[in-house]
C-alpha atoms as a PDB file:
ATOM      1  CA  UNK A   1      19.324 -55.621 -17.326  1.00  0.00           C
ATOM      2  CA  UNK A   2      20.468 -58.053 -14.786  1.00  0.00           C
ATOM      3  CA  UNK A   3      17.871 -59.608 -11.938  1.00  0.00           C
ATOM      4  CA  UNK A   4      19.429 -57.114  -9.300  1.00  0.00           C
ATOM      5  CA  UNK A   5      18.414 -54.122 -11.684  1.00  0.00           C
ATOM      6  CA  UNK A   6      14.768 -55.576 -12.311  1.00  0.00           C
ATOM      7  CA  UNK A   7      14.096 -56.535  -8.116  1.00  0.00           C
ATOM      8  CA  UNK A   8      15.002 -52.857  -7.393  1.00  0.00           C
ATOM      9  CA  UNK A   9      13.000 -51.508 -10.394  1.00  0.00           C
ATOM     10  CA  UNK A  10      10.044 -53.534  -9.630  1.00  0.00           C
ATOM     11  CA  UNK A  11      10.389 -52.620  -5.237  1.00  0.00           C
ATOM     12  CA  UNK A  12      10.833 -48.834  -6.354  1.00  0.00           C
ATOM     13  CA  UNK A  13       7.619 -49.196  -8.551  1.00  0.00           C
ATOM     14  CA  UNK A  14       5.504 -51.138  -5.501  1.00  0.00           C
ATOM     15  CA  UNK A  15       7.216 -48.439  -3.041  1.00  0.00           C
ATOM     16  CA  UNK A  16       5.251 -45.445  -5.274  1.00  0.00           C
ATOM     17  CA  UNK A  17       2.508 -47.011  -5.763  1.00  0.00           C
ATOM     18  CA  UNK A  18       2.162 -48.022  -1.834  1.00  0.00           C
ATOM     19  CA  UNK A  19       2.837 -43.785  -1.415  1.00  0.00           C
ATOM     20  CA  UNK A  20       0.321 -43.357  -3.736  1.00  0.00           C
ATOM     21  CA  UNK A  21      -2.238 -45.340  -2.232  1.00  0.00           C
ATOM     22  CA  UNK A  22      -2.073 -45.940   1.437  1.00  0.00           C
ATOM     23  CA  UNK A  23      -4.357 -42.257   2.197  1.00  0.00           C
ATOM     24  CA  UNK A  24      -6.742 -43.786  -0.368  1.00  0.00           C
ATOM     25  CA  UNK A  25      -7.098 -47.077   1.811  1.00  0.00           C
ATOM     26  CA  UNK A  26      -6.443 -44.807   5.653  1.00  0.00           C
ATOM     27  CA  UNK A  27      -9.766 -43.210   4.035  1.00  0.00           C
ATOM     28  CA  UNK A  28     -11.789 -46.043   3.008  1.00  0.00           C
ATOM     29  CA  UNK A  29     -11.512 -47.747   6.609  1.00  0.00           C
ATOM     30  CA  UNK A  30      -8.739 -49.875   5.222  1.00  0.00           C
ATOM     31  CA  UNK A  31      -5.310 -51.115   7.098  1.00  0.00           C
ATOM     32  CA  UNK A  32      -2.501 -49.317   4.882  1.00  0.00           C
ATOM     33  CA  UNK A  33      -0.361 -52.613   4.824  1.00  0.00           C
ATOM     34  CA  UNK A  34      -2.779 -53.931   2.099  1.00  0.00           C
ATOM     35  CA  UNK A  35      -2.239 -51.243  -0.374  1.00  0.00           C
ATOM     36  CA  UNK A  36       1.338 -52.669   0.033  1.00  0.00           C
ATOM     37  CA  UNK A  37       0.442 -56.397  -0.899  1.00  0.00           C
ATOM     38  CA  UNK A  38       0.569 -56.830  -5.014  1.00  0.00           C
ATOM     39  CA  UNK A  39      -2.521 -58.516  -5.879  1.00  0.00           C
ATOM     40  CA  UNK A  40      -3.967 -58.112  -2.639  1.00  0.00           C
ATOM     41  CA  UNK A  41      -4.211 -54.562  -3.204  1.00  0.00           C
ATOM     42  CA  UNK A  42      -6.864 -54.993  -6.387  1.00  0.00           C
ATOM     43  CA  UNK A  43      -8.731 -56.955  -5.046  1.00  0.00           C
ATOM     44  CA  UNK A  44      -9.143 -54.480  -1.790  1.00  0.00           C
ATOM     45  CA  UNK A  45      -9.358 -51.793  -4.229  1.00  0.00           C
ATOM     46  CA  UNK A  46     -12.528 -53.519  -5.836  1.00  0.00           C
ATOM     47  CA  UNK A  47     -14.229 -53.797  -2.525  1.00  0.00           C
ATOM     48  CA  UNK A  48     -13.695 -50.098  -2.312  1.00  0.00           C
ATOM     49  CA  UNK A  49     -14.906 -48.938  -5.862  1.00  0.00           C
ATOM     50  CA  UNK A  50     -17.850 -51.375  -5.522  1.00  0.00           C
ATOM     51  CA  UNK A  51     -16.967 -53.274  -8.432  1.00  0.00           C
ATOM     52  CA  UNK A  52     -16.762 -56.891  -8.938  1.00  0.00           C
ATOM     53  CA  UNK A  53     -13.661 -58.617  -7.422  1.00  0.00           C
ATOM     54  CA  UNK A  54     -13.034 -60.783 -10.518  1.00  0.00           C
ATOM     55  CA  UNK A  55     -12.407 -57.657 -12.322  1.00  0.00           C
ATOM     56  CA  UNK A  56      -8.531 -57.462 -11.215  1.00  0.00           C
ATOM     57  CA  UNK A  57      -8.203 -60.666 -13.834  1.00  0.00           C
ATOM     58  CA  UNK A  58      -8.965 -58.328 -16.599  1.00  0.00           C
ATOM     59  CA  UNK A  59      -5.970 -56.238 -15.515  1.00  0.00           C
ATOM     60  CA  UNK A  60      -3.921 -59.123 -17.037  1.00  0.00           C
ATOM     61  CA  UNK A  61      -5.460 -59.452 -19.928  1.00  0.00           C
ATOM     62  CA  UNK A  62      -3.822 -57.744 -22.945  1.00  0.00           C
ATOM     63  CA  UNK A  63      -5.691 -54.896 -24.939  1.00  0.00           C
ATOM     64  CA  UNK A  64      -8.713 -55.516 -22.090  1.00  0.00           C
ATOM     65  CA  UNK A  65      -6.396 -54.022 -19.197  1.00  0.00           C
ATOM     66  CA  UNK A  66      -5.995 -50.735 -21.526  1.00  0.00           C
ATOM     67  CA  UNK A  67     -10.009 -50.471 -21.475  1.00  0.00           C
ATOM     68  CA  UNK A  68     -10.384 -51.564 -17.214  1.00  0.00           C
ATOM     69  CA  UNK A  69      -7.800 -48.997 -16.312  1.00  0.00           C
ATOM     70  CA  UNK A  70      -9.885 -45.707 -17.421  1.00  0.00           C
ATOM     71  CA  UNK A  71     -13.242 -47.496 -15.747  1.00  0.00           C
ATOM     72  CA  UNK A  72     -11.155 -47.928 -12.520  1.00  0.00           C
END
């Protein structure tokens, strides 16, 4: 794959996951640009969940992010 091919497969993956998550914020009392921000958008969702904000570094963690996801 060339760069052009992974920058438009990585915006088309932010672009469903910002459709999939902007009611979620809308009806937590959140502005919908953050569920567009990568990184940001953890770290908001944590706040939301009431879970610990240091949590979204386990998501990078190999084998560990396979075990946060589910308790997300």
């Amino acid at each position: 794959m060339t760069w052009t091919s992974w920058f438009l497969f990585f915006a088309v993956v932010q672009l469903i996951h910002f459709a999939g998550t902007w009611k979620l914020y809308k009806a937590a009392g959140k502005s919908a640009w953050q569920a567009a921000v990568p990184l940001y958008n953890a770290v908001v969702l944590m706040g939301i969940i009431k879970r610990p904000k240091w949590w979204v570094l386990l998501l990078f963690i190999p084998i560990v992010n396979l075990i946060i996801f589910p308790v997300l």
